[in-house]
PDB file of N, CA and C in Angstrom:
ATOM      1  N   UNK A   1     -30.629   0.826 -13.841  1.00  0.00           N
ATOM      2  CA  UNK A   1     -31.338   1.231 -15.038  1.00  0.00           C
ATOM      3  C   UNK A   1     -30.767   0.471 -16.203  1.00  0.00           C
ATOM      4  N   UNK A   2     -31.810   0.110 -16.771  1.00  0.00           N
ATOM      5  CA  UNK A   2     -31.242  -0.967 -18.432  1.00  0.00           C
ATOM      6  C   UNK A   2     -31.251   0.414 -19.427  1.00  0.00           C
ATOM      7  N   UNK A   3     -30.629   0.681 -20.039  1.00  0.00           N
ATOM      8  CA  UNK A   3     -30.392   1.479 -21.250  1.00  0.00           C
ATOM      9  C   UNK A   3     -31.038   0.746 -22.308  1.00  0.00           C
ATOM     10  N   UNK A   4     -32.073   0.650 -22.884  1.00  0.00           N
ATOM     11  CA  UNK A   4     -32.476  -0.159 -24.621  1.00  0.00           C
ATOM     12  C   UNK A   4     -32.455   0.665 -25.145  1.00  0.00           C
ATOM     13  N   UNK A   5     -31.771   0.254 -26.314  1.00  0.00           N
ATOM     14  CA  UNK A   5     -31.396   1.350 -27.548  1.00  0.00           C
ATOM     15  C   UNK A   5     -32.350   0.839 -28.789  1.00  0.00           C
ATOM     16  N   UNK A   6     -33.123  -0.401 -28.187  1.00  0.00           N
ATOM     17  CA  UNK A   6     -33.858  -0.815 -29.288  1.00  0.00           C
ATOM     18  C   UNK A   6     -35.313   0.590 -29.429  1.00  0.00           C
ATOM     19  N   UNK A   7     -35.240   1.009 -30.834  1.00  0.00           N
ATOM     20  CA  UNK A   7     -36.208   2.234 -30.902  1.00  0.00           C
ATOM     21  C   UNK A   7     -38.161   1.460 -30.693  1.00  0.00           C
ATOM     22  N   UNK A   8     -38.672   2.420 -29.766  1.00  0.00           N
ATOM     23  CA  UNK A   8     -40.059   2.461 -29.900  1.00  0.00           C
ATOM     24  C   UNK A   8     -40.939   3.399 -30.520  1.00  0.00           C
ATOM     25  N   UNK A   9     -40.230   3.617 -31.495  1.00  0.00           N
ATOM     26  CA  UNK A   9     -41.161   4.415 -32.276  1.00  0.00           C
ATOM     27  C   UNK A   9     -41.955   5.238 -31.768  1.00  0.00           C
ATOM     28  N   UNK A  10     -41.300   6.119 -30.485  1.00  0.00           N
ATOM     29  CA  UNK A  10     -42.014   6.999 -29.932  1.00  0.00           C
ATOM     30  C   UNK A  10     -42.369   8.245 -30.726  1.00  0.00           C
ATOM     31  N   UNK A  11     -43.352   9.187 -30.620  1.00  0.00           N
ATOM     32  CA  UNK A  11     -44.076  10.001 -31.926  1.00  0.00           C
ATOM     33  C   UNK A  11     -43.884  11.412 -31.314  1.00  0.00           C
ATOM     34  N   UNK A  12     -44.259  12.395 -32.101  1.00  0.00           N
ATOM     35  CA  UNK A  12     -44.596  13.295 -31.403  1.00  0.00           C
ATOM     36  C   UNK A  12     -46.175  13.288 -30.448  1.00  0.00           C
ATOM     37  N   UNK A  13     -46.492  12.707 -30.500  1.00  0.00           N
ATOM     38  CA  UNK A  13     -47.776  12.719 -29.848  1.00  0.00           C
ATOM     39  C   UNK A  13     -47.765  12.420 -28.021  1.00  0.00           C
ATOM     40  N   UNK A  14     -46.551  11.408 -28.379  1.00  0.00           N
ATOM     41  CA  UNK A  14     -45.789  10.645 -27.023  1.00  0.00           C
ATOM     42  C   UNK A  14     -45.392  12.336 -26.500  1.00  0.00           C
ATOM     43  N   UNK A  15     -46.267  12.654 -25.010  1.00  0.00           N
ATOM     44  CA  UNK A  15     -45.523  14.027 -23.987  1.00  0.00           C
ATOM     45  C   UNK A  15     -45.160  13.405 -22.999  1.00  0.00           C
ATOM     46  N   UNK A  16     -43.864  13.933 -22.643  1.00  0.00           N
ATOM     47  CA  UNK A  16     -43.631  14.241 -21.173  1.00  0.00           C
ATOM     48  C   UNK A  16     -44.565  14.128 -20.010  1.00  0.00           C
ATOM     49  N   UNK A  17     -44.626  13.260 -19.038  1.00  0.00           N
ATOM     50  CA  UNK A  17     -45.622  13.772 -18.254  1.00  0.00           C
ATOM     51  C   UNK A  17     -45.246  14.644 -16.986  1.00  0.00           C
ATOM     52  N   UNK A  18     -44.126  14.992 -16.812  1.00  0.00           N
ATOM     53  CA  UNK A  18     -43.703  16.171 -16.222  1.00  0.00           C
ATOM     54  C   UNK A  18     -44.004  17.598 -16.694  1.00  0.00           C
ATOM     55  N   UNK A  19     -43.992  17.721 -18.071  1.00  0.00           N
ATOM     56  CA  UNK A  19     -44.311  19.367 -18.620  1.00  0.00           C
ATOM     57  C   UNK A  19     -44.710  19.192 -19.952  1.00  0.00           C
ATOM     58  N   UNK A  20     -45.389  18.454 -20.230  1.00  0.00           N
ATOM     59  CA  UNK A  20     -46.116  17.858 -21.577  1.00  0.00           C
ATOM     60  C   UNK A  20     -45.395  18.056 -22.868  1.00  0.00           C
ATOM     61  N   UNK A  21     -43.699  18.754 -23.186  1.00  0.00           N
ATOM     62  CA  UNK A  21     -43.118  18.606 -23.967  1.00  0.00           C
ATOM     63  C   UNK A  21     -43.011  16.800 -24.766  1.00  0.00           C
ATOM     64  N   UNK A  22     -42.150  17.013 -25.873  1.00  0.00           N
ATOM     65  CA  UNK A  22     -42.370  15.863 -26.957  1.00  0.00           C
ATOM     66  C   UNK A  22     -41.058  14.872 -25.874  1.00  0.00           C
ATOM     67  N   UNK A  23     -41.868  13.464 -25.518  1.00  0.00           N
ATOM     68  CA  UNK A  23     -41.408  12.209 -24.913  1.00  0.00           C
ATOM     69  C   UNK A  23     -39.966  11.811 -25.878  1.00  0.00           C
ATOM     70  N   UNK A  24     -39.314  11.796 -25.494  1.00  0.00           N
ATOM     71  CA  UNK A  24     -37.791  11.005 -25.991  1.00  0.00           C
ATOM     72  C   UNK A  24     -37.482   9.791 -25.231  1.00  0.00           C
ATOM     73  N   UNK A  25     -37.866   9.501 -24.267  1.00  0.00           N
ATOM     74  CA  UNK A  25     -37.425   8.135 -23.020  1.00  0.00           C
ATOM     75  C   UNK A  25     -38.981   7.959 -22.544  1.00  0.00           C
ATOM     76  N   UNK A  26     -38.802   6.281 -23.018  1.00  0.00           N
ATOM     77  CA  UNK A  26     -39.952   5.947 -22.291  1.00  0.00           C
ATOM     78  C   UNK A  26     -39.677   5.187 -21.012  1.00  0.00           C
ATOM     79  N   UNK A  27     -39.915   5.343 -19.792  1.00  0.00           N
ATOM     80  CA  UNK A  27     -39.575   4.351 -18.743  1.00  0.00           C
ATOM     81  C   UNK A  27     -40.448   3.195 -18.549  1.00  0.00           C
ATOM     82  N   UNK A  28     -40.137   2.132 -18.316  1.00  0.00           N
ATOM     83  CA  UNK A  28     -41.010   1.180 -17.752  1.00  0.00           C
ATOM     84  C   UNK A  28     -40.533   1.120 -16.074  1.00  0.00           C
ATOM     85  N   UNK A  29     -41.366   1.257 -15.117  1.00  0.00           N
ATOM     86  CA  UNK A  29     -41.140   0.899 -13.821  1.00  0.00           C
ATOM     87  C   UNK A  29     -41.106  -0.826 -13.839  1.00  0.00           C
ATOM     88  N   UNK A  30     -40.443  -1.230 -12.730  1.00  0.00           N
ATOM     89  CA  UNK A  30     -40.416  -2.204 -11.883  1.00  0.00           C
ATOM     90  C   UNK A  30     -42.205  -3.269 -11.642  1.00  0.00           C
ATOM     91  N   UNK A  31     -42.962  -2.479 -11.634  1.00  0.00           N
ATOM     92  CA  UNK A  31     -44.339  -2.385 -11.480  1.00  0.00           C
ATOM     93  C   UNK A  31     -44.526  -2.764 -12.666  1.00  0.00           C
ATOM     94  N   UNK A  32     -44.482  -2.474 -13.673  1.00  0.00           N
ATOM     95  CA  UNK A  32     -45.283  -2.183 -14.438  1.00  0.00           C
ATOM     96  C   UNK A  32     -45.549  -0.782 -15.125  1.00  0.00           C
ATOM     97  N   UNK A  33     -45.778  -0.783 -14.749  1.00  0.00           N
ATOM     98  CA  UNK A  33     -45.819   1.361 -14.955  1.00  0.00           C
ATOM     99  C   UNK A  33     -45.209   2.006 -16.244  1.00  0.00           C
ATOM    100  N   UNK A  34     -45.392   2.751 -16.868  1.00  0.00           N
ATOM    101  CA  UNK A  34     -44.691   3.062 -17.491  1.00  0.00           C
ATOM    102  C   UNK A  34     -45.071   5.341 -17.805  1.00  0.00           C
ATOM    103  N   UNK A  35     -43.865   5.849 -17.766  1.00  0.00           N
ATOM    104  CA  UNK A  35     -43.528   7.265 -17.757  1.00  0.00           C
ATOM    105  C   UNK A  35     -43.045   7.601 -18.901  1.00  0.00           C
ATOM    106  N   UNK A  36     -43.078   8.647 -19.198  1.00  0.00           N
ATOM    107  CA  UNK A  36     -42.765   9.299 -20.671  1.00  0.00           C
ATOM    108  C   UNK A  36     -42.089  10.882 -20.129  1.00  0.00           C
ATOM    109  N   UNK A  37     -40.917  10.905 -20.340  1.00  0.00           N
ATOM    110  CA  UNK A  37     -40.232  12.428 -20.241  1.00  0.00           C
ATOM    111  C   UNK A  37     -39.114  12.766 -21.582  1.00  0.00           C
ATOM    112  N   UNK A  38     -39.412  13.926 -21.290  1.00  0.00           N
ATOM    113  CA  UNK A  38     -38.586  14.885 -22.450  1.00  0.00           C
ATOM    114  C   UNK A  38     -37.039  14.010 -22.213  1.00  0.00           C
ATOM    115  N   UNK A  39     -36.156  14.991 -22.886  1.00  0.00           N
ATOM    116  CA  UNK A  39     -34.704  14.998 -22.558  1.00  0.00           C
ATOM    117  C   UNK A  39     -34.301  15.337 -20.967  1.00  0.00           C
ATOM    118  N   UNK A  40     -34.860  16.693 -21.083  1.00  0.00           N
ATOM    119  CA  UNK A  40     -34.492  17.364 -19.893  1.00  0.00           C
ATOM    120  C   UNK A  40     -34.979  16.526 -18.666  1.00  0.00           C
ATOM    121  N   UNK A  41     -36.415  16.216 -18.486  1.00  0.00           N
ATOM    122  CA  UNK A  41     -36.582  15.783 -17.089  1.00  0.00           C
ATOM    123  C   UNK A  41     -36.102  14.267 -17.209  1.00  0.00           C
ATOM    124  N   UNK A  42     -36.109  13.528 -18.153  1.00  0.00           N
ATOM    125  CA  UNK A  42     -35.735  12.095 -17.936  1.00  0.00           C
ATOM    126  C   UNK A  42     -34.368  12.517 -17.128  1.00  0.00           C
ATOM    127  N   UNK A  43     -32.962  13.165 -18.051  1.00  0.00           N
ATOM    128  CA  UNK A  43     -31.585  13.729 -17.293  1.00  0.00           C
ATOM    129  C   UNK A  43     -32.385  13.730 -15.417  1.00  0.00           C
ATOM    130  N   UNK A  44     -32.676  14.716 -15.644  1.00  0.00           N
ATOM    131  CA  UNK A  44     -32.699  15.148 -14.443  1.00  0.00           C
ATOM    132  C   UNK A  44     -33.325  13.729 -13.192  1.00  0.00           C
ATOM    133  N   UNK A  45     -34.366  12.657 -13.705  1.00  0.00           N
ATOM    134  CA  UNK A  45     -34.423  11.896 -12.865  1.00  0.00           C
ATOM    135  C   UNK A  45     -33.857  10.315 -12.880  1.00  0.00           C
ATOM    136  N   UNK A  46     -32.651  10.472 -13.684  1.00  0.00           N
ATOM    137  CA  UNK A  46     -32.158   9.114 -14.591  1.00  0.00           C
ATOM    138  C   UNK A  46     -31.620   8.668 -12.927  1.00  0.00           C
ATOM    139  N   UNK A  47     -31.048   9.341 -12.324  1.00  0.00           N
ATOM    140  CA  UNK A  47     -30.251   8.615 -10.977  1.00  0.00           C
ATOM    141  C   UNK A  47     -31.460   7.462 -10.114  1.00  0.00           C
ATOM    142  N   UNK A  48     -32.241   8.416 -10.134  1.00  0.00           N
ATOM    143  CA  UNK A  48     -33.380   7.701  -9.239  1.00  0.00           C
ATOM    144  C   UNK A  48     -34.111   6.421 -10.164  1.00  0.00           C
ATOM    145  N   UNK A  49     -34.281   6.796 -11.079  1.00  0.00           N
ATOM    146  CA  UNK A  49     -34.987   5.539 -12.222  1.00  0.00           C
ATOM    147  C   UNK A  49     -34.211   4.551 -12.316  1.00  0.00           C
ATOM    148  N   UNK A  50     -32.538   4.441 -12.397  1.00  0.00           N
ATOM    149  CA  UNK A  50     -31.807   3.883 -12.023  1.00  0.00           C
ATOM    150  C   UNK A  50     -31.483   2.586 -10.876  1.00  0.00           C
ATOM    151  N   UNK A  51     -31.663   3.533 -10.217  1.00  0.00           N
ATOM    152  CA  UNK A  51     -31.858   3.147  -8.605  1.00  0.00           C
ATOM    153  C   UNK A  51     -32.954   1.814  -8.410  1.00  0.00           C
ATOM    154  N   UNK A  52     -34.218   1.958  -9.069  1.00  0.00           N
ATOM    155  CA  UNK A  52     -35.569   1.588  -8.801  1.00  0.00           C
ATOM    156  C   UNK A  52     -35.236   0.168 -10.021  1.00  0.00           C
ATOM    157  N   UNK A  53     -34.208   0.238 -10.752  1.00  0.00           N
ATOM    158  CA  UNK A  53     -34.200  -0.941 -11.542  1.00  0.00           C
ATOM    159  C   UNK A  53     -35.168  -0.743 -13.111  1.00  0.00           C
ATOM    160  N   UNK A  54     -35.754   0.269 -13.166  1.00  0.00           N
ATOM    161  CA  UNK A  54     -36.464   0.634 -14.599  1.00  0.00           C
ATOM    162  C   UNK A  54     -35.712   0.545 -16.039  1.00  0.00           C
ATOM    163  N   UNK A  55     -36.672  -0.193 -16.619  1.00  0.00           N
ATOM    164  CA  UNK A  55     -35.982   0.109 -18.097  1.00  0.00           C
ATOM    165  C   UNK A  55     -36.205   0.975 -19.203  1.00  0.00           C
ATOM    166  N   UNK A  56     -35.561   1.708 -19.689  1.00  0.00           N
ATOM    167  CA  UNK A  56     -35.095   2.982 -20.310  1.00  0.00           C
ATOM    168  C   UNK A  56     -35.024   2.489 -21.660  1.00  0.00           C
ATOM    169  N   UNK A  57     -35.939   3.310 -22.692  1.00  0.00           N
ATOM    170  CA  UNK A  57     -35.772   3.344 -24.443  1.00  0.00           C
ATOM    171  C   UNK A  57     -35.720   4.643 -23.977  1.00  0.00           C
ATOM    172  N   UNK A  58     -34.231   5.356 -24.997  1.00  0.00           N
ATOM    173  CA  UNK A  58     -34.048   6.365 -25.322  1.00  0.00           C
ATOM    174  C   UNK A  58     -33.636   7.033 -26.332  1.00  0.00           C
ATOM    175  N   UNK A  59     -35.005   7.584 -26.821  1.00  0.00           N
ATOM    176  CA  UNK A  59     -34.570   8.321 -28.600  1.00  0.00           C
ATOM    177  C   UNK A  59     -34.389   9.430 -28.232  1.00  0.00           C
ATOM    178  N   UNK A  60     -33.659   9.958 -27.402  1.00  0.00           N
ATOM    179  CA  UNK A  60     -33.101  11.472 -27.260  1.00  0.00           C
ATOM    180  C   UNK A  60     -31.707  11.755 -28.473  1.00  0.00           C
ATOM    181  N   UNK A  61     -31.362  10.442 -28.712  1.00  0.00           N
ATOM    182  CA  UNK A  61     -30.411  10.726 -30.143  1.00  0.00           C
ATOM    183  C   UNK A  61     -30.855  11.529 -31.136  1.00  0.00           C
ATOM    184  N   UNK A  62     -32.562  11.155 -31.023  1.00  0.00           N
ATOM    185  CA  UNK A  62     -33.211  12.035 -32.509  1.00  0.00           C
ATOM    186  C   UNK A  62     -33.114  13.731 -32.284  1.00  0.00           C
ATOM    187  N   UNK A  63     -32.808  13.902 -31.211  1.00  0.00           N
ATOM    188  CA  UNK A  63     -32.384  15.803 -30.744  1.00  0.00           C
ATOM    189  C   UNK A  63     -31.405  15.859 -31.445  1.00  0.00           C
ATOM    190  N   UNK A  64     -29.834  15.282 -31.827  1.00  0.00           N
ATOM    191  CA  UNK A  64     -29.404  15.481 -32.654  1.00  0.00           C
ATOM    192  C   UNK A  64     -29.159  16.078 -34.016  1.00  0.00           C
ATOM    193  N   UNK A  65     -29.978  15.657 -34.578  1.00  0.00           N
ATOM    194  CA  UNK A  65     -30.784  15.331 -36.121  1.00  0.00           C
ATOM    195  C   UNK A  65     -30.372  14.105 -36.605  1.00  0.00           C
ATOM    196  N   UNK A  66     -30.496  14.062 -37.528  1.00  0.00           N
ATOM    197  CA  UNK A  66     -30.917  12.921 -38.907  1.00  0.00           C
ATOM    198  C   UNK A  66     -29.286  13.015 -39.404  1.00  0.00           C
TER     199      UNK A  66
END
Protein backbone atom coordinates (compact mmCIF):
# COMPACT_ATOMS: atom_id res chain seq x y z
CA UNK A 1 0.00 0.00 0.00
CA UNK A 2 1.39 3.65 -1.03
CA UNK A 3 0.26 6.04 1.74
CA UNK A 4 -0.33 9.74 -0.35
CA UNK A 5 -0.67 12.35 1.91
CA UNK A 6 -1.12 14.53 -1.05
CA UNK A 7 -4.98 15.86 -0.16
CA UNK A 8 -7.94 15.10 -2.71
CA UNK A 9 -10.17 17.25 -1.67
CA UNK A 10 -12.43 14.63 -0.70
CA UNK A 11 -16.06 16.32 0.41
CA UNK A 12 -18.63 15.38 2.38
CA UNK A 13 -20.53 14.14 -0.39
CA UNK A 14 -17.54 11.50 -1.00
CA UNK A 15 -19.48 8.01 1.20
CA UNK A 16 -18.10 5.07 2.20
CA UNK A 17 -19.13 2.39 0.09
CA UNK A 18 -19.22 -0.08 2.82
CA UNK A 19 -21.92 1.88 5.10
CA UNK A 20 -22.38 5.14 3.24
CA UNK A 21 -20.76 7.19 6.14
CA UNK A 22 -18.50 10.48 5.08
CA UNK A 23 -15.25 8.90 2.75
CA UNK A 24 -11.81 9.89 4.45
CA UNK A 25 -9.49 7.33 2.16
CA UNK A 26 -9.86 7.09 -1.23
CA UNK A 27 -8.36 3.78 -2.67
CA UNK A 28 -7.26 3.34 -6.09
CA UNK A 29 -6.99 -0.49 -6.97
CA UNK A 30 -4.29 -2.02 -9.04
CA UNK A 31 -7.06 -2.13 -11.85
CA UNK A 32 -8.03 0.83 -11.89
CA UNK A 33 -10.82 0.88 -9.58
CA UNK A 34 -11.23 3.07 -7.21
CA UNK A 35 -13.20 2.67 -3.33
CA UNK A 36 -14.12 5.21 -0.91
CA UNK A 37 -14.32 4.18 3.00
CA UNK A 38 -14.84 5.91 6.22
CA UNK A 39 -12.04 5.73 8.91
CA UNK A 40 -13.35 2.76 10.39
CA UNK A 41 -13.72 0.35 7.42
CA UNK A 42 -10.66 1.64 5.42
CA UNK A 43 -8.65 0.50 9.29
CA UNK A 44 -10.30 -2.44 9.16
CA UNK A 45 -9.33 -3.43 5.40
CA UNK A 46 -5.87 -1.49 5.14
CA UNK A 47 -3.96 -5.12 5.51
CA UNK A 48 -5.59 -6.49 2.49
CA UNK A 49 -5.47 -3.14 0.29
CA UNK A 50 -1.99 -3.32 1.17
CA UNK A 51 -1.39 -6.59 0.09
CA UNK A 52 -3.10 -5.93 -3.49
CA UNK A 53 -0.51 -2.96 -4.02
CA UNK A 54 -3.38 0.00 -3.92
CA UNK A 55 -2.83 3.49 -3.46
CA UNK A 56 -4.19 5.22 -0.45
CA UNK A 57 -5.12 9.30 -0.02
CA UNK A 58 -5.90 9.63 3.47
CA UNK A 59 -7.74 12.63 5.03
CA UNK A 60 -8.70 10.76 8.11
CA UNK A 61 -6.33 13.53 9.79
CA UNK A 62 -9.39 15.88 9.23
CA UNK A 63 -11.22 13.55 12.27
CA UNK A 64 -8.88 15.28 14.31
CA UNK A 65 -9.96 18.82 13.79
CA UNK A 66 -8.56 21.92 12.36
Amino acid sequence: MNATLAPENLTAADRCDRCGAQAYLLVTLPSGGELYFCNHHGREHEESLRESGADIVDESSRLAGS
